[in-house]
Protein backbone atom coordinates (compact mmCIF):
# COMPACT_ATOMS: atom_id res chain seq x y z
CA UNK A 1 26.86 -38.32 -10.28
CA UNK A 2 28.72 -35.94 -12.61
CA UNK A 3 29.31 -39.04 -15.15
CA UNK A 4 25.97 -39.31 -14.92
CA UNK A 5 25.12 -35.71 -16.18
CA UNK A 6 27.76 -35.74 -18.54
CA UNK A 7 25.96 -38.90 -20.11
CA UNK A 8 22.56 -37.31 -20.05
CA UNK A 9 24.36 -33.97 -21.69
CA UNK A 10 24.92 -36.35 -24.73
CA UNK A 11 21.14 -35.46 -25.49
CA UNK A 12 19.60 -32.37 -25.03
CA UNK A 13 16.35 -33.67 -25.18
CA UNK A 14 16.65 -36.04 -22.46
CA UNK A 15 18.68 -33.40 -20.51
CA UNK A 16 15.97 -30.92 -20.64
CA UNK A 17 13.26 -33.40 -19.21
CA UNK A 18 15.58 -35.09 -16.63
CA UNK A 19 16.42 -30.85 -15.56
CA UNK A 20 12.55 -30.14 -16.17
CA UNK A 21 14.45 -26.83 -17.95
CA UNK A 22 10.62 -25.71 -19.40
CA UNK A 23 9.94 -25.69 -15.21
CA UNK A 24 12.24 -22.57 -14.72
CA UNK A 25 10.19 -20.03 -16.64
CA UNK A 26 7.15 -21.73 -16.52
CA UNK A 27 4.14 -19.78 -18.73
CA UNK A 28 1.21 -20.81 -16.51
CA UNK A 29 0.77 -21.93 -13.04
CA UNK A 30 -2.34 -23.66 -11.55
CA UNK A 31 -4.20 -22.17 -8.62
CA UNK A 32 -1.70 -23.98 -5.72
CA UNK A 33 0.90 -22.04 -7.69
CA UNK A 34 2.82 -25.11 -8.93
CA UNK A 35 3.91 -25.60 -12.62
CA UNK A 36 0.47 -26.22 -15.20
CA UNK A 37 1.31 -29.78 -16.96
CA UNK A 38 0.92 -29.37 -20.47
CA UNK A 39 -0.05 -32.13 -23.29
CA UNK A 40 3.18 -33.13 -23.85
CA UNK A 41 3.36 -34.59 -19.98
CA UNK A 42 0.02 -35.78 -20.26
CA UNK A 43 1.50 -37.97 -23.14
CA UNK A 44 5.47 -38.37 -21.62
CA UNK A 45 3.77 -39.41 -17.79
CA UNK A 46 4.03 -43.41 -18.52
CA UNK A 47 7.18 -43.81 -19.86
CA UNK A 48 10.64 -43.59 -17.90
CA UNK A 49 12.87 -41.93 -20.55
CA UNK A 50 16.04 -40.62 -18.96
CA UNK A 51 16.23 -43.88 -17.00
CA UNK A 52 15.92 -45.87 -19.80
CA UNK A 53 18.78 -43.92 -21.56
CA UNK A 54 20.60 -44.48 -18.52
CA UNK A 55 20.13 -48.19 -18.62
CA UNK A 56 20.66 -48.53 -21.69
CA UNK A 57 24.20 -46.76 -21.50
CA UNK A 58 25.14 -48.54 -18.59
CA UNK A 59 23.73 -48.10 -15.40
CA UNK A 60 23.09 -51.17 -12.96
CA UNK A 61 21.00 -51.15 -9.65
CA UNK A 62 21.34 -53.13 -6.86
CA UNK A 63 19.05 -53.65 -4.26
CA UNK A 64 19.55 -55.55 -0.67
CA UNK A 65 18.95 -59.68 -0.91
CA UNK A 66 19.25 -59.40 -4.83
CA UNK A 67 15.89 -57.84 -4.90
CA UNK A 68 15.26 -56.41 -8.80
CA UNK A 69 13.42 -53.10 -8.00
CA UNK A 70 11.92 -51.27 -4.84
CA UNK A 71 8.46 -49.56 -3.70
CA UNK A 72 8.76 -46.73 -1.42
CA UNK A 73 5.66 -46.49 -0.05
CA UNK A 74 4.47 -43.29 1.91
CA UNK A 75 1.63 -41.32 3.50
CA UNK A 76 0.55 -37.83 4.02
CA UNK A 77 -1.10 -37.34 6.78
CA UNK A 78 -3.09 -34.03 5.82
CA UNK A 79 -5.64 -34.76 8.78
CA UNK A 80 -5.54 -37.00 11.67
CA UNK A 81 -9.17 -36.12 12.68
CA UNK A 82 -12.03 -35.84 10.09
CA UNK A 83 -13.42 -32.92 8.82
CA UNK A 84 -17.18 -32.81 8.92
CA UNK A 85 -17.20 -32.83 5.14
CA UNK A 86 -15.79 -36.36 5.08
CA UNK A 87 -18.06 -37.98 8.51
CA UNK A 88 -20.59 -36.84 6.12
CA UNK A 89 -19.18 -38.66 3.36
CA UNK A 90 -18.95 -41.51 5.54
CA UNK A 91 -21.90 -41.99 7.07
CA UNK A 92 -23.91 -41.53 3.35
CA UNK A 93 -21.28 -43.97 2.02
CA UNK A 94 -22.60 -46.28 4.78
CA UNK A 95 -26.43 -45.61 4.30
CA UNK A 96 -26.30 -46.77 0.63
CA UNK A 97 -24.52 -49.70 1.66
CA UNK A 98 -27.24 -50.62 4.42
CA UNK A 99 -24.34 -50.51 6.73
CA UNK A 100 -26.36 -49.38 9.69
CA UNK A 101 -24.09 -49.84 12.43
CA UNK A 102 -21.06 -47.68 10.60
CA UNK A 103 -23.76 -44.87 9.96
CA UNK A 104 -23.12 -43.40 12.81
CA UNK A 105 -19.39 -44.45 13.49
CA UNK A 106 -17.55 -41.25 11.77
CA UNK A 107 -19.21 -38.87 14.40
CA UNK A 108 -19.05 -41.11 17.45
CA UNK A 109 -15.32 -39.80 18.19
CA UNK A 110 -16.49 -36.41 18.70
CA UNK A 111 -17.99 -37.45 21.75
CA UNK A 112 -15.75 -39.62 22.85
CA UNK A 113 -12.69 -37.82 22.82
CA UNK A 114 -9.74 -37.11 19.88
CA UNK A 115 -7.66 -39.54 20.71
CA UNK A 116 -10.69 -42.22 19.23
CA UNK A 117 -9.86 -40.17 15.57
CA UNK A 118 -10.54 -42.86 13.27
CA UNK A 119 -7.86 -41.32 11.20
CA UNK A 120 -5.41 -42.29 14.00
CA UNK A 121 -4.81 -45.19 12.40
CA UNK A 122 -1.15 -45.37 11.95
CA UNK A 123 -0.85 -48.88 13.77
CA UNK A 124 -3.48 -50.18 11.27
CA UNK A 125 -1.76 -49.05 7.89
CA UNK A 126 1.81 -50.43 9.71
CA UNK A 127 -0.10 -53.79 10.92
CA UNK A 128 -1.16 -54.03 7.07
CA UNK A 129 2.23 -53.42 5.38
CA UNK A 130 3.66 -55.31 7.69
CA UNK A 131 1.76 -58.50 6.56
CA UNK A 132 3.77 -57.88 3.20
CA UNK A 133 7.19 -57.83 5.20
CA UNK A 134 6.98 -54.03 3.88
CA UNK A 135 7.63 -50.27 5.90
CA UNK A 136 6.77 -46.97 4.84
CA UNK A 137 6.83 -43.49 5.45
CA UNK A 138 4.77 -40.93 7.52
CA UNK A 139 4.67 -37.23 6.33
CA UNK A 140 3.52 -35.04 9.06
CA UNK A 141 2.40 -31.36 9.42
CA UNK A 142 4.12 -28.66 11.65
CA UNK A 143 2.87 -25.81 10.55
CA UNK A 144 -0.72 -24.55 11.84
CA UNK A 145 -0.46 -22.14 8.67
CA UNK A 146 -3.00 -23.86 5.83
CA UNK A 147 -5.21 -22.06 3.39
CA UNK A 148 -8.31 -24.65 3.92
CA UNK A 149 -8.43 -25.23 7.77
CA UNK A 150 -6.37 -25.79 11.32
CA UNK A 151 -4.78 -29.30 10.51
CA UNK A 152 -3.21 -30.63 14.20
CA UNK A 153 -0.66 -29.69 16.80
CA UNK A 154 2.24 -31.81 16.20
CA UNK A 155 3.28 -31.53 19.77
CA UNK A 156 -0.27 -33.80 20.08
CA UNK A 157 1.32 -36.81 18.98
CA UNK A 158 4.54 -37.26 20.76
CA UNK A 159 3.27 -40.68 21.45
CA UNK A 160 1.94 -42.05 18.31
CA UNK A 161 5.06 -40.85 16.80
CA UNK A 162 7.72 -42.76 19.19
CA UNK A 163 5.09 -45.92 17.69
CA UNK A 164 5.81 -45.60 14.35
CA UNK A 165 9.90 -44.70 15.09
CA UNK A 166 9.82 -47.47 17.38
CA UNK A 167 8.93 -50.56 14.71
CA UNK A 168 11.08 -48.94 12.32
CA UNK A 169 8.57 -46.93 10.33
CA UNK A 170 9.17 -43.42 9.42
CA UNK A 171 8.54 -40.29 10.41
CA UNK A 172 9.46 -37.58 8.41
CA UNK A 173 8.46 -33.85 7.66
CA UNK A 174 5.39 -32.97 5.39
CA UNK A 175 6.10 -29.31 4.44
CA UNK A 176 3.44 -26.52 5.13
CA UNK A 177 1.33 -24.90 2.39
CA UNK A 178 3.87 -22.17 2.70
CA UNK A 179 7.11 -23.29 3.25
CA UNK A 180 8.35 -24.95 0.09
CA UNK A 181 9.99 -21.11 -0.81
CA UNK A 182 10.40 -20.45 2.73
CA UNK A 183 14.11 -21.68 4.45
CA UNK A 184 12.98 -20.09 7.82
CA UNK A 185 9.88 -21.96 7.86
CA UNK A 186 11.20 -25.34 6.52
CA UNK A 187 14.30 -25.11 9.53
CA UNK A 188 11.22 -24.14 11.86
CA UNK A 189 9.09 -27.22 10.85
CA UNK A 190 11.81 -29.57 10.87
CA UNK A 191 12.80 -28.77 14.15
CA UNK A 192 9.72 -28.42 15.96
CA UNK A 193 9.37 -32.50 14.33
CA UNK A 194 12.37 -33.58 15.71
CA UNK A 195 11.73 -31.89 19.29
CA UNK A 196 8.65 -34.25 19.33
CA UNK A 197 10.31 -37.00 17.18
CA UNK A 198 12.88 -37.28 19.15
CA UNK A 199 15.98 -37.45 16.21
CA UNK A 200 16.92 -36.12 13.04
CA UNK A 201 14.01 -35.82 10.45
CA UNK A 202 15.69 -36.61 7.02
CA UNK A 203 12.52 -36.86 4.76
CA UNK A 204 10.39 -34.49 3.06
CA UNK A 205 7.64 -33.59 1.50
CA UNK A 206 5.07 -30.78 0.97
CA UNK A 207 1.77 -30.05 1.48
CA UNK A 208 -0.37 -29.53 -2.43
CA UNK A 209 2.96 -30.80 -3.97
CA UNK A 210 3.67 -27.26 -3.83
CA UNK A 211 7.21 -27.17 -5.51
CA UNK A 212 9.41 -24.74 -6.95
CA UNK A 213 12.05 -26.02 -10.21
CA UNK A 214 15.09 -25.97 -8.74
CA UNK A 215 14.86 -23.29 -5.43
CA UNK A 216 12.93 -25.86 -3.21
CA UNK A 217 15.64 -28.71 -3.72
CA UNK A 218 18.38 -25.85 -3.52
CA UNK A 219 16.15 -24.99 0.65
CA UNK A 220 15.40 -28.56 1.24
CA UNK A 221 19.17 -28.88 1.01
CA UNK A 222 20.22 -25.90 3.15
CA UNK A 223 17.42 -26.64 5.46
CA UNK A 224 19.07 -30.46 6.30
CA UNK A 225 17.26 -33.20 4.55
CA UNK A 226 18.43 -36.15 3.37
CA UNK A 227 15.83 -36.49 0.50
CA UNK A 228 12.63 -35.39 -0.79
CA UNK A 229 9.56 -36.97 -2.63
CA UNK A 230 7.54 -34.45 -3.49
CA UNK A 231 8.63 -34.28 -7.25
CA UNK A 232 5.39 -35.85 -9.26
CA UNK A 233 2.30 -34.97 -10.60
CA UNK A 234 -0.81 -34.00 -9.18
CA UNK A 235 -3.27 -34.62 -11.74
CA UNK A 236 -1.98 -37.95 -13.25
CA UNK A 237 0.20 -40.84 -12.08
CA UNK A 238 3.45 -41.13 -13.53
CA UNK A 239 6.65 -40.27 -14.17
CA UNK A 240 7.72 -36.01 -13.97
CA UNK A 241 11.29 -35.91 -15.31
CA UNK A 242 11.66 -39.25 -16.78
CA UNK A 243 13.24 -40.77 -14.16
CA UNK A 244 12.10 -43.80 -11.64
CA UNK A 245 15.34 -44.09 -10.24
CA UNK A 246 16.37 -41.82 -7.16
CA UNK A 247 18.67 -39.20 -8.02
CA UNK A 248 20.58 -35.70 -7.40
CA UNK A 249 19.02 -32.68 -9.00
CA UNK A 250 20.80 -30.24 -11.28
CA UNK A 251 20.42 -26.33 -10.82
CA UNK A 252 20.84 -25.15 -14.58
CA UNK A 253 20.92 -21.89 -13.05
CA UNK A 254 23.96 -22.60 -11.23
CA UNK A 255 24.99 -25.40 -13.34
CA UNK A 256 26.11 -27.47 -9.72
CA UNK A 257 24.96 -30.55 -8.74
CA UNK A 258 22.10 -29.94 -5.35
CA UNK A 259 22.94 -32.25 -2.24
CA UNK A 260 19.82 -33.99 -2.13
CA UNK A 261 18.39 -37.34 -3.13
CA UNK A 262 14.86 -37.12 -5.00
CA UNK A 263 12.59 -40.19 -4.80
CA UNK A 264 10.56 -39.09 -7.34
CA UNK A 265 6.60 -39.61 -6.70
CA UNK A 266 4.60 -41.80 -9.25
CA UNK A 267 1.32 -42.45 -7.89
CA UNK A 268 -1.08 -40.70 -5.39
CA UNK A 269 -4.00 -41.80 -4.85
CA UNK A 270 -6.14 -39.02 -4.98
CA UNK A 271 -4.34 -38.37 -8.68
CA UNK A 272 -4.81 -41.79 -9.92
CA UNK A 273 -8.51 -41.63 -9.15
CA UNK A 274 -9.03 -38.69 -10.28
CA UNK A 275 -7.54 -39.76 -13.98
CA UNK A 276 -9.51 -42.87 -13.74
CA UNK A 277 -12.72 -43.78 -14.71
CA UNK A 278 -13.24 -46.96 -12.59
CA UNK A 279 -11.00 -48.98 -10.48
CA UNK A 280 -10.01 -51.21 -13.08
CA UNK A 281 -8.73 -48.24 -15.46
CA UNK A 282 -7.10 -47.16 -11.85
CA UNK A 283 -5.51 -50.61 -11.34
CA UNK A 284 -4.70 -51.13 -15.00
CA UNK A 285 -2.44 -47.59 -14.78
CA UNK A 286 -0.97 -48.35 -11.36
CA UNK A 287 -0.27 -51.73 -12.60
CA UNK A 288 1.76 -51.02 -15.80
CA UNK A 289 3.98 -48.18 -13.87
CA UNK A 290 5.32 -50.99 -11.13
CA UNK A 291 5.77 -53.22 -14.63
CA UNK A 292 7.57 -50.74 -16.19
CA UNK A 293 9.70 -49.31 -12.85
CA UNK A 294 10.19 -53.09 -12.85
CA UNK A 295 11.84 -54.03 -16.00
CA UNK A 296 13.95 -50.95 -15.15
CA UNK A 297 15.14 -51.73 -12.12
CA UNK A 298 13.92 -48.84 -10.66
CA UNK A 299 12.08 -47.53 -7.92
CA UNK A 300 8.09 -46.78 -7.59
CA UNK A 301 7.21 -44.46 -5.28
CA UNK A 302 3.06 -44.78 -4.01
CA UNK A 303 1.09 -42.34 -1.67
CA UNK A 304 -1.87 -43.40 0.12
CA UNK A 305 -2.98 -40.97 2.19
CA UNK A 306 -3.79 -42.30 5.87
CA UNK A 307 -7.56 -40.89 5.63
CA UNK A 308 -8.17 -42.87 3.21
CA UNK A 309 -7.71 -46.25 5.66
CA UNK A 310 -10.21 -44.64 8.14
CA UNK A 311 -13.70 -44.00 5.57
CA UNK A 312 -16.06 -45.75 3.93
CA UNK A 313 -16.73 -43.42 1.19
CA UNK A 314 -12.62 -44.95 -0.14
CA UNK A 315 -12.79 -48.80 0.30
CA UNK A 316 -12.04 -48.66 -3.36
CA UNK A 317 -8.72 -46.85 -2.44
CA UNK A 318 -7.90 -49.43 0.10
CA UNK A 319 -8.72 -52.02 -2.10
CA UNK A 320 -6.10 -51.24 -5.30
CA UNK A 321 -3.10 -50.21 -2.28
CA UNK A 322 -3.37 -53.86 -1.13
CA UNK A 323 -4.20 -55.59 -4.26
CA UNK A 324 -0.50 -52.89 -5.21
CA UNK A 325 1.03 -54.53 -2.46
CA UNK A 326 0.46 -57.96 -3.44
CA UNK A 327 1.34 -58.08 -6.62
CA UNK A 328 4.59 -56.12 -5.56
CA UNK A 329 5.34 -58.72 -3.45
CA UNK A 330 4.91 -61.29 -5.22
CA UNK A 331 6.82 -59.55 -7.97
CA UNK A 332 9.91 -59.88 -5.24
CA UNK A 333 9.64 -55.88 -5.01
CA UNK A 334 12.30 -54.49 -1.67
CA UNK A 335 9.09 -52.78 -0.32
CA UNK A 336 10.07 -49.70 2.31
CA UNK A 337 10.16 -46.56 3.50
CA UNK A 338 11.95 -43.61 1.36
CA UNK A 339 14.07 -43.44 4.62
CA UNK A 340 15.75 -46.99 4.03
CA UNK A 341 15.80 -46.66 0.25
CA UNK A 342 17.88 -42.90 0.80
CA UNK A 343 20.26 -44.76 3.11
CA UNK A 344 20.67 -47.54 0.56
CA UNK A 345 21.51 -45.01 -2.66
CA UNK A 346 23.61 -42.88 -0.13
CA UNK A 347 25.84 -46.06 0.71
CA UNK A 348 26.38 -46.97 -3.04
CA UNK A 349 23.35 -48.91 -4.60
């Protein structure tokens, strides 16, 4: 890594956005407390710069069976069992659609018992990425701390969980609303995970994108974790520091290299839609980052959160991830989990 940063140091400019310096001292936060994106990322999100200048100079990727770029695909799960806001959703969603059977559907699990969650639906999103010879990862909550509402007991999934290690999924640590400037609650989190998990927990990510330029990386590091993919936007898809290539972040404060991998985040779903003013402006913009992380040999990183496959109100969601997935496929994409593409870089790609 350190000939890498002592290319990038060739150009400030592209040192300072690969760094994020403008993050350290930040003049505005938004209301989650995370760094206010200003024009100038608005305009910057769609083009990879630093990894550009880092292909350009020289750098080659490799990926396993000669595969020319990856997709790490991921989901938060923020709630395994519905909020009444979204049955509602559901069942309206449903009664403009005629759908008179499903109207009722998102409240029927009540009754019958939370194990019947139609946001359980981990086997469904595997049995799906699956069909794409594809694996992703799962981010899930261990903290009962949240500034919106009691999420789920961890301990309540022991089962489910030993599923999704078990076919070679991941399971990995979604960080509470708190904890991304909090080492005592990050080392709590992660090991109340692995107690139900069963093993190590080496990916991360938090809750709001919450994120801190550089002290989280500098806690995710002490805390254990083999990588983190928190590090994108929340209001736009695209790329944050330039980069669609994992790397090591690089304290300027400290002016050290931190011992963690970042697989930076491109698109979220929630983001992209929310940028969007119809699916095919969504597609179009989802579409052109794989194309470009493409002809980089790079790496896209997608989040689909697993609510999303359980309501009616976001067929449109579940729509663009599999029409994503095709194309990525047939694009010859290495399509996986952020846990596969960390041991990969780790080992040399």
């Amino acid at each position: 890594m350190r000939a890498m940063y002592d290319l990038l140091k060739q150009k400030a400019d592209v040192w300072d956005l690969f760094t994020r310096k403008k993050e350290y001292q930040p003049s505005k936060l938004d209301e989650h407390g995370r760094f206010f994106f200003t024009e100038e990322d608005l305009k910057n999100a769609s083009s990879p710069e630093v990894s550009r200048y880092l292909v350009e100079n020289g750098l080659k990727v490799e990926f396993p069976e000669n595969k020319t770029f990856a997709v790490c695909l991921t989901h938060d799960m923020d709630d395994i069992y519905p909020p009444f806001s979204h049955s509602l959703l559901s069942s309206v969603s449903c009664l403009k659609s005629l759908d008179f059977r499903g109207l009722t559907a998102p409240f029927l699990w009540r009754f019958k018992g939370p194990e019947y969650s139609p946001y359980l639906n981990f086997s469904d999103i595997m049995d799906l990425e699956e069909g794409f010879g594809a694996k992703s990862s799962f981010y899930f909550l261990a903290s009962r701390e949240d500034p919106v509402r009691f999420r789920y007991d961890i301990e309540d999934l022991e089962n489910l969980l030993g599923d999704i290690s078990d076919r070679g999924w991941e399971a990995g640590l979604h960080g509470g609303y708190y904890s991304y400037d909090n080492l005592e609650a990050l080392n709590n989190e992660k090991k109340s995970l692995e107690k139900v998990l069963g093993k190590k927990v080496l990916g991360f990510r938090n809750h709001y994108l919450r994120f801190k330029t550089p002290e989280t990386w500098e806690l995710l590091a002490d805390a254990g974790f083999g990588y983190d993919s928190t590090f994108g936007y929340s209001e736009l898809a695209g790329f944050r520091n330039g980069m669609c290539h994992p790397f090591k972040p690089y304290n300027l404060n400290k002016e050290r290299e931190i011992n963690i991998l970042e697989i930076p985040l491109t698109v979220m779903d929630v983001a992209l839609f929310k940028a969007s003013s119809s699916f095919e402006e969504a597609w179009r913009c989802t579409k052109d980052l794989i194309d470009t992380a493409a002809g980089l040999n790079g790496v896209i990183t997608l989040l689909w959160h697993n609510f999303v496959f359980g309501c009616s109100f976001r067929k449109d969601w579940i729509k663009l991830y599999e029409k994503a997935l095709q194309y990525c496929s047939e694009k010859g994409a290495w399509i996986t989990s952020g846990e596969e593409i960390y041991r990969w870089w780790e080992n040399g790609a």
